[in-house]
Protein backbone atom coordinates (compact mmCIF):
# COMPACT_ATOMS: atom_id res chain seq x y z
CA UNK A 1 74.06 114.65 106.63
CA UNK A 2 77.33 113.31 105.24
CA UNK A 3 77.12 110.27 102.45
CA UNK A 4 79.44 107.47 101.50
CA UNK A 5 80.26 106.86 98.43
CA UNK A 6 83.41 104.71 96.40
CA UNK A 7 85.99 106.31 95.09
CA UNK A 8 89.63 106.45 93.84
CA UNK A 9 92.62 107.11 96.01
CA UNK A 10 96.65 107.10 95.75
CA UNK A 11 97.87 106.60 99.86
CA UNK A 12 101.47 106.53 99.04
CA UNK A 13 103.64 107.96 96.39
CA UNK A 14 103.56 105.14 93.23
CA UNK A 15 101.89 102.79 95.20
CA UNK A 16 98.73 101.27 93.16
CA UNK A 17 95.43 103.05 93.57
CA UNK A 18 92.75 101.89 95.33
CA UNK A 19 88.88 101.56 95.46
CA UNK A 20 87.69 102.96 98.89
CA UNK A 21 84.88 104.25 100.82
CA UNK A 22 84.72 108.45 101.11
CA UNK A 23 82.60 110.29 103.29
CA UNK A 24 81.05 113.74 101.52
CA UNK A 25 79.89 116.22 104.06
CA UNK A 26 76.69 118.24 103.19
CA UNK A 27 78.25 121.22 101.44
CA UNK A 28 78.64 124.72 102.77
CA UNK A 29 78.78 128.09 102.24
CA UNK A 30 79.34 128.09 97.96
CA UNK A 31 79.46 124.26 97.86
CA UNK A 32 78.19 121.76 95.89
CA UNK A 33 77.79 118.06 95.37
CA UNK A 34 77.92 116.62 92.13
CA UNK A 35 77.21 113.64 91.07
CA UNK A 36 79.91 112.23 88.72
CA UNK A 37 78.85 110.41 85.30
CA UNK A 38 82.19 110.29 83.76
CA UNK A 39 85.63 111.42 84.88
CA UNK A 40 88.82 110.61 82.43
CA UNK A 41 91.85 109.36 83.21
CA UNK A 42 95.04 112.27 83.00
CA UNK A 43 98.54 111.89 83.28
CA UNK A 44 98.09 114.64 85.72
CA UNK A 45 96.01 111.84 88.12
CA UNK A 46 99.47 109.73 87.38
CA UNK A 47 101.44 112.90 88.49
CA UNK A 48 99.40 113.11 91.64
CA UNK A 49 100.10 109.25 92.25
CA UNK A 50 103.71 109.59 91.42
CA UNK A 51 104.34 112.69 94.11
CA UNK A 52 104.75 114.60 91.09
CA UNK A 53 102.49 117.25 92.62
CA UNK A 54 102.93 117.42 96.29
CA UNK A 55 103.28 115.38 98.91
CA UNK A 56 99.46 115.67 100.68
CA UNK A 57 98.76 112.21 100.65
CA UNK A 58 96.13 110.47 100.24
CA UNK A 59 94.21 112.08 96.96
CA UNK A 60 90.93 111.75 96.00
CA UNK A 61 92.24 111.29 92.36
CA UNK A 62 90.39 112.29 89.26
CA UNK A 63 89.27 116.05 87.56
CA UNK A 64 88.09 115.71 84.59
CA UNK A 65 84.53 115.06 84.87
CA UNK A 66 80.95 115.59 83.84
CA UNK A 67 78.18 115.02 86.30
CA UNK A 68 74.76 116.42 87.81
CA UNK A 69 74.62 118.62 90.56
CA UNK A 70 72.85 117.23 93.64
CA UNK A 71 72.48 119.73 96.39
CA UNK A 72 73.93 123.26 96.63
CA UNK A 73 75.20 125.27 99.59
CA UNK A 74 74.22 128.38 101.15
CA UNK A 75 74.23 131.38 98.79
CA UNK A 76 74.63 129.33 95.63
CA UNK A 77 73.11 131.17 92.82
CA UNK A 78 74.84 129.87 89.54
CA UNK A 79 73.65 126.33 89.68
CA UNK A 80 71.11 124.14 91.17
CA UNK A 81 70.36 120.58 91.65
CA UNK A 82 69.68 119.27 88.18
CA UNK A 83 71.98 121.13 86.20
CA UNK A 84 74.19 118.88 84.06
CA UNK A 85 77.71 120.44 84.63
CA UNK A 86 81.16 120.41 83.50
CA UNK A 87 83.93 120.60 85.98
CA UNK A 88 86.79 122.20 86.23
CA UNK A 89 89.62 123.46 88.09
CA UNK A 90 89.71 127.13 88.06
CA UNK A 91 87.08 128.81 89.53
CA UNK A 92 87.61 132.58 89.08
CA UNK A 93 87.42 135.02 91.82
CA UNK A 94 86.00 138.01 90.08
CA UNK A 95 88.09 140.36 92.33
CA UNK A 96 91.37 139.70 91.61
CA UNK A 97 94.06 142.14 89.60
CA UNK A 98 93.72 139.73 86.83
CA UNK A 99 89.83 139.33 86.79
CA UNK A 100 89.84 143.48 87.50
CA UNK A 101 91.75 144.25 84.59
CA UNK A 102 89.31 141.90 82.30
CA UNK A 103 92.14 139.08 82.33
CA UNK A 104 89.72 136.16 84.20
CA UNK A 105 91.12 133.51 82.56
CA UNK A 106 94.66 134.31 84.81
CA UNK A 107 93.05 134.14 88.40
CA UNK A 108 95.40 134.18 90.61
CA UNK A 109 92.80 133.51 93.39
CA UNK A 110 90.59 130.02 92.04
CA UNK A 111 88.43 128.98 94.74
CA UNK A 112 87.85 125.05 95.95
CA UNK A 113 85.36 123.53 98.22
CA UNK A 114 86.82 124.62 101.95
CA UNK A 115 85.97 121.67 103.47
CA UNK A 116 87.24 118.35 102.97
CA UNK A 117 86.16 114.86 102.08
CA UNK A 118 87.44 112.14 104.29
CA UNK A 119 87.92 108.44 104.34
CA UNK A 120 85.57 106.81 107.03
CA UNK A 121 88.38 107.26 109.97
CA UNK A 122 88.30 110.76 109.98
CA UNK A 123 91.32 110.96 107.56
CA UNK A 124 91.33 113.91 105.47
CA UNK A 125 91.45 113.70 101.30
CA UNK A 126 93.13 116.03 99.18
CA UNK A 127 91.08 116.32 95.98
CA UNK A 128 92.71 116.17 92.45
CA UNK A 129 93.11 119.65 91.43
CA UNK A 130 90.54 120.72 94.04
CA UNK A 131 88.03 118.21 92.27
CA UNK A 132 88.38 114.43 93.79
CA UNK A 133 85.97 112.95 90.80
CA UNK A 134 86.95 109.33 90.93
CA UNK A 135 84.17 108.98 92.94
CA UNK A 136 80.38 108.40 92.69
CA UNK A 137 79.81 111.95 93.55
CA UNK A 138 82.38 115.05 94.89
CA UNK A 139 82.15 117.86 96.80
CA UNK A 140 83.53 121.30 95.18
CA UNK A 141 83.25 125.33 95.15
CA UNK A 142 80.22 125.73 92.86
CA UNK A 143 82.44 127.90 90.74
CA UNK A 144 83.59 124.78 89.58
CA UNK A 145 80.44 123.74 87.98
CA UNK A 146 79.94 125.07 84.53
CA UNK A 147 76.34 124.73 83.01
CA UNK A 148 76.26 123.05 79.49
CA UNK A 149 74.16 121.45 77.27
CA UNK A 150 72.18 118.46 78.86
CA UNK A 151 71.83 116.61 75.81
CA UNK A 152 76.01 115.92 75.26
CA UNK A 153 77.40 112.73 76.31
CA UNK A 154 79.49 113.06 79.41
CA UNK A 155 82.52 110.92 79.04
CA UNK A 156 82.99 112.87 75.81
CA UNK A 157 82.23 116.81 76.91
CA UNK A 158 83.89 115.49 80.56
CA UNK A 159 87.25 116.45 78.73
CA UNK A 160 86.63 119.88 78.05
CA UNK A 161 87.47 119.80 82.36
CA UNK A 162 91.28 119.39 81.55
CA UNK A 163 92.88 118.00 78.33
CA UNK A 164 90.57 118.50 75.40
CA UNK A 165 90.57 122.26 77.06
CA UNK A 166 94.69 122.62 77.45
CA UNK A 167 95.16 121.62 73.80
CA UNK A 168 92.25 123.35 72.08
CA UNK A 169 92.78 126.41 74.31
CA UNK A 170 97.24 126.64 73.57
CA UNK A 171 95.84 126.82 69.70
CA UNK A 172 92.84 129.15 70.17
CA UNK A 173 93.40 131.08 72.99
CA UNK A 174 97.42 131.17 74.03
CA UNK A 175 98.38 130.57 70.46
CA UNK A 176 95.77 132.82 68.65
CA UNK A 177 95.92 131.22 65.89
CA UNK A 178 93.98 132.42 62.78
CA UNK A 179 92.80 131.88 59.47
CA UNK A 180 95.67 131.06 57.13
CA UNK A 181 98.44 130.54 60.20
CA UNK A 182 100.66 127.69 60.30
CA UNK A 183 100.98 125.60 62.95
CA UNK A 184 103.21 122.73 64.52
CA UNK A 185 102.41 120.75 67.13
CA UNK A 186 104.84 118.54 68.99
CA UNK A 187 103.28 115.48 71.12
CA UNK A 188 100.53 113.80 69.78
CA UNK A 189 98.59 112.98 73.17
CA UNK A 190 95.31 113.91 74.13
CA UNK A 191 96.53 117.52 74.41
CA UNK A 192 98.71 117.39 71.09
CA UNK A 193 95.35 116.08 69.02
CA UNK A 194 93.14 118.44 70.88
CA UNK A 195 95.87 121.71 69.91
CA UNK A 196 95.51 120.05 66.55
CA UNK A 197 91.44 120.29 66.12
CA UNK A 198 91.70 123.80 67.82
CA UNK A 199 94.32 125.32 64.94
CA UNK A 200 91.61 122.99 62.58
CA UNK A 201 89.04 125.44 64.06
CA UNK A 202 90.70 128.52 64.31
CA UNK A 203 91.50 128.44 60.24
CA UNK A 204 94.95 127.22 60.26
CA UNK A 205 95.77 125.93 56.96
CA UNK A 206 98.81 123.66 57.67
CA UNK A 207 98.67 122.20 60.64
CA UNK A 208 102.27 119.90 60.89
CA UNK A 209 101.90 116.75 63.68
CA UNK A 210 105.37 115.68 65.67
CA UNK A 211 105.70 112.58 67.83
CA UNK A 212 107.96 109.58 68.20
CA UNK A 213 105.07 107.05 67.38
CA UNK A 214 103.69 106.38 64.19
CA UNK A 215 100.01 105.60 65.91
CA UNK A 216 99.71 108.45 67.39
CA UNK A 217 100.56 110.71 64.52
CA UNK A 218 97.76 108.49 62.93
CA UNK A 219 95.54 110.49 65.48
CA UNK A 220 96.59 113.27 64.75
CA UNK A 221 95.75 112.98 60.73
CA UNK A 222 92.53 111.65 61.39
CA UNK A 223 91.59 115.36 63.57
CA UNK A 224 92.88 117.66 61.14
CA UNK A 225 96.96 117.45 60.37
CA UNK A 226 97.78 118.20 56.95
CA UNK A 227 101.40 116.64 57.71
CA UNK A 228 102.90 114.19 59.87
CA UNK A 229 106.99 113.85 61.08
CA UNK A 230 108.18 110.82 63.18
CA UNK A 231 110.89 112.51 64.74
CA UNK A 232 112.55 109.10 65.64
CA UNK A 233 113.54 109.14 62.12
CA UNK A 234 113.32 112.92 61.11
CA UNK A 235 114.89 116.16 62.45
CA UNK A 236 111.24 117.89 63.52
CA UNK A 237 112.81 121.10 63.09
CA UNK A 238 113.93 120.94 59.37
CA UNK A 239 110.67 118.78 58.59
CA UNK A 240 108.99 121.79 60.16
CA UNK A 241 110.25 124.47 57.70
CA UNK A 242 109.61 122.16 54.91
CA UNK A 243 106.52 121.61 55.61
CA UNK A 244 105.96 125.61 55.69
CA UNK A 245 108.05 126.92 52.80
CA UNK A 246 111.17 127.31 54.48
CA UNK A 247 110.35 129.73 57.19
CA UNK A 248 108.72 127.62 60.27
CA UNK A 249 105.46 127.95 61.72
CA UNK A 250 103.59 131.15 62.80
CA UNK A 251 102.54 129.14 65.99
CA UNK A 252 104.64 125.93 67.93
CA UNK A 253 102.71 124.71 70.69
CA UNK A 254 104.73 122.34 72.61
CA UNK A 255 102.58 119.42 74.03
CA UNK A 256 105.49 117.08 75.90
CA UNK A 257 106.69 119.77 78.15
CA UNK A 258 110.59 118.72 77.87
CA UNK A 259 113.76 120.56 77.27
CA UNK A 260 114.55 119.37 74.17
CA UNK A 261 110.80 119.66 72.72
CA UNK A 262 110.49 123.00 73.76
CA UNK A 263 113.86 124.25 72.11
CA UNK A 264 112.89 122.52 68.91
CA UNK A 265 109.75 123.99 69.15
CA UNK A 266 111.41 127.41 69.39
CA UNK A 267 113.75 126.79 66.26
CA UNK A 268 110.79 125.55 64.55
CA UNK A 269 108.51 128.61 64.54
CA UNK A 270 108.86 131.29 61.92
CA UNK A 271 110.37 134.82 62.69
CA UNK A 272 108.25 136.53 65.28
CA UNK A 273 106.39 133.62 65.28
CA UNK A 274 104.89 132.12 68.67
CA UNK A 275 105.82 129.24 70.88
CA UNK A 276 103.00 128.12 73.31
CA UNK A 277 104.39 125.62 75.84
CA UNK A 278 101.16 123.15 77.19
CA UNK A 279 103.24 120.02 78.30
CA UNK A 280 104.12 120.16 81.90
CA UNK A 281 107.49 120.31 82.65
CA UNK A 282 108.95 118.54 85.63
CA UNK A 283 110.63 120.68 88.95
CA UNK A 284 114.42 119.79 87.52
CA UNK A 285 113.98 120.05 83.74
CA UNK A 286 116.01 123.07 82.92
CA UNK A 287 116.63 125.45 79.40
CA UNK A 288 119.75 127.06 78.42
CA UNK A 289 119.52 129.47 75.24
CA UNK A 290 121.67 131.83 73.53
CA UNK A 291 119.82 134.91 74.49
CA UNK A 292 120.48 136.88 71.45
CA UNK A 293 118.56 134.41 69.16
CA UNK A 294 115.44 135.13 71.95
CA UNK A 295 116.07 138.64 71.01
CA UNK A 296 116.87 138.50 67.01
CA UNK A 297 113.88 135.92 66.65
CA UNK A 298 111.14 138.55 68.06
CA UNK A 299 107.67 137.38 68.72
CA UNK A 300 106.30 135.02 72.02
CA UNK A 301 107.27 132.89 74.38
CA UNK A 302 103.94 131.44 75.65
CA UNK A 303 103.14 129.12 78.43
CA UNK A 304 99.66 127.70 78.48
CA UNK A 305 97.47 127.22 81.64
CA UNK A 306 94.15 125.55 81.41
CA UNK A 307 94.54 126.77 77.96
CA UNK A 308 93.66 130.56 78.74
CA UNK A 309 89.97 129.40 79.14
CA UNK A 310 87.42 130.91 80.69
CA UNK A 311 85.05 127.86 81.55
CA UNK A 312 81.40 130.31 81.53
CA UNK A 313 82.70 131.14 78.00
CA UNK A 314 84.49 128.20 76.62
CA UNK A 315 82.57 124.97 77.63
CA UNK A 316 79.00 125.93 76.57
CA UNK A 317 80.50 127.18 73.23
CA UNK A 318 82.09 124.32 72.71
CA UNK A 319 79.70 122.06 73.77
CA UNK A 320 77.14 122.97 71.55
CA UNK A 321 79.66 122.88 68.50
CA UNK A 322 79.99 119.06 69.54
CA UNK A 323 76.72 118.67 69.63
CA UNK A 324 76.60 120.16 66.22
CA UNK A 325 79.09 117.90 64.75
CA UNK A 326 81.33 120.48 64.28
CA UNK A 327 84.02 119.02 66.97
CA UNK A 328 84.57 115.67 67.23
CA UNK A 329 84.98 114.95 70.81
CA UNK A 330 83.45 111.40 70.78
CA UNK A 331 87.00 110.62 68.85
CA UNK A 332 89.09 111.48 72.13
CA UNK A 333 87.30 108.93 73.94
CA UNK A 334 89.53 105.48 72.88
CA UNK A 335 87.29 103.30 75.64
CA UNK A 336 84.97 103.30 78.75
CA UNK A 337 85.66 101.96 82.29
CA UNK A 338 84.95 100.74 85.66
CA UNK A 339 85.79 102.73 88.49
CA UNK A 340 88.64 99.54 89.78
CA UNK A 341 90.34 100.05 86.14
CA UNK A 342 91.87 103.11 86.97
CA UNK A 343 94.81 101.39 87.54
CA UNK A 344 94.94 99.22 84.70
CA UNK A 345 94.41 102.68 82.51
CA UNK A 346 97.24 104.71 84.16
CA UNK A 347 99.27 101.50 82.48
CA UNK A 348 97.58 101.90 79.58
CA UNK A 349 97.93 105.76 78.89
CA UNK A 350 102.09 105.33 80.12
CA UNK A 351 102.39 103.13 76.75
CA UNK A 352 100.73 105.47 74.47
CA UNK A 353 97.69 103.04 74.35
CA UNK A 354 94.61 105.42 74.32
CA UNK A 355 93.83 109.06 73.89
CA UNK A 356 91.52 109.12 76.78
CA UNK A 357 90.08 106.15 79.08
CA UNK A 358 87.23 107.52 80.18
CA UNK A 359 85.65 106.01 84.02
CA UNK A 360 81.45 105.93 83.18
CA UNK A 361 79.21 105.66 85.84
């Protein structure tokens, strides 16, 4: 039988969100229902909201979420009802020519629930990222239930389902940073901060924080930058080599997603040095480069999805290093709300007010 439930949804492009009823059907074939504990609040919900996405209105909103699974579909094997999971938005295949060549973490064929959720006329929901988890409970492809340590607090490994990941995976996994590197990281979000910890982790040694606003660069000290550069008053760029003896960083990840950050970001790194673009760039935003200094600079030009994670791999690991004290992801989690603030914290997160709000049920 199909259950009501409340939950989040954008009806028109920048029109406020609202507080609704949803109807969840039973789930299928490789469904489950989870219910949702904590889901955080990311500019990619506001993108959704905006029409930045698509136009399949109206969204279930919310994807990055922690929860318990309730029931399970027919043929489920991976998780049952009980397990405290992680979502998250790229549920692998196993038989595509990325996951065949041993390359999961670029699926090119991520599964989602097939059926939909629905508003009590009949109206169909699209689901944020194929997850919908501003809601008491959601209906997704049990691929998109990772297994982690019940004893972690939700709202706080929640964010391992989207921006703790992107950032901590650019530096780890895109980025491959190592022991000694240097790194710079421009944009001092959630995603920034979280790129920061992960070159922190990896063994970077200087790890140099960019942004426009001095409190946020305060975050960014507090998880692990050696130095800080307000580009509102310095050139990032020359700050950058300074900051690195001259040459530029061995890795740039650039966490605003803008013309302008990413070329500084590419002037910025050392020779053959990497660039690791996180930040989502917008449909029109466009690059022009003199394509001999791509050529005389040598080394990568990396874009980061999902932060080249593989969820089975990533999110227990790093789960249990929270719960070891060993990554602070408590810190990310600047307060905890209602499910009818959502609203209030897309405001909130547009002024550079919080790292994370964080909807608890």
């Amino acid at each position: 039988m199909s259950q009501e439930v409340r939950g989040v949804i954008s009806r028109s492009k920048g029109a406020p969100v609202e507080v609704t009823t949803i109807v969840v059907p039973d789930p299928g074939p490789g469904e489950a229902i989870v219910r949702i504990q904590s889901c955080g609040v990311c500019h990619t919900d506001l993108h959704y909201r905006e029409g930045g996405i698509n136009d399949d209105y109206p969204f279930l909103l919310g994807h990055e979420a922690a929860g318990v699974v309730e029931q399970v579909g027919e043929g489920v094997t991976d998780v049952a009802p009980g397990d405290f999971v992680v979502l998250n938005w790229r549920a692998v295949c196993g038989v595509c020519r990325a996951c065949r060549r041993g390359r999961p973490w670029y699926c090119f064929n991520t599964h989602n629930a097939a059926q939909r959720m629905t508003l009590t006329d009949g109206t169909e929901l699209a689901p944020a990222l194929g997850i919908g988890a501003f809601a008491e409970k959601t209906l997704v492809h049990a691929g998109q239930c990772t297994k982690v340590n019940p004893a972690a607090r939700p709202a706080a490994v929640g964010l391992l389902g989207c921006g703790v990941m992107a950032g901590l995976g650019a530096a780890m996994n895109t980025g491959n940073v190592t022991r000694g590197d240097s790194v710079a990281v421009i944009g001092c979000g959630g995603v920034g901060d979280a790129a920061v910890v992960g070159a922190a982790l990896a063994g970077a040694t200087t790890i140099v924080a960019v942004d426009t606003d001095s409190r946020k660069l305060d975050w960014a000290r507090q998880f692990g930058a050696t130095h800080t550069v307000n580009a509102s008053e310095t050139d990032p760029v020359e700050a950058i080599r300074a900051a690195t003896g001259g040459f530029g960083a061995d890795v740039v990840i650039d966490a605003v997603g803008r013309p302008e950050t990413w070329k500084q970001a590419f002037y910025a790194r050392d020779l053959a040095g990497t660039v690791v673009l996180v930040g989502v760039p917008t449909p029109q935003m466009q690059i022009e480069l003199p394509l001999l200094d791509v050529f005389g600079r040598g080394g990568a030009l990396k874009s980061s999805w999902y932060g080249d994670c593989l969820p089975s791999r990533d999110f227990p690991m790093l789960t249990d290093l929270y719960l070891q004290g060993r990554l602070d992801l408590d810190a990310f989690v600047t307060e905890e709300i209602a499910l009818d603030q959502v609203e209030n914290a897309f405001d909130r997160m547009h002024h550079g007010d919080v790292l994370r709000s964080v909807v608890v049920f």
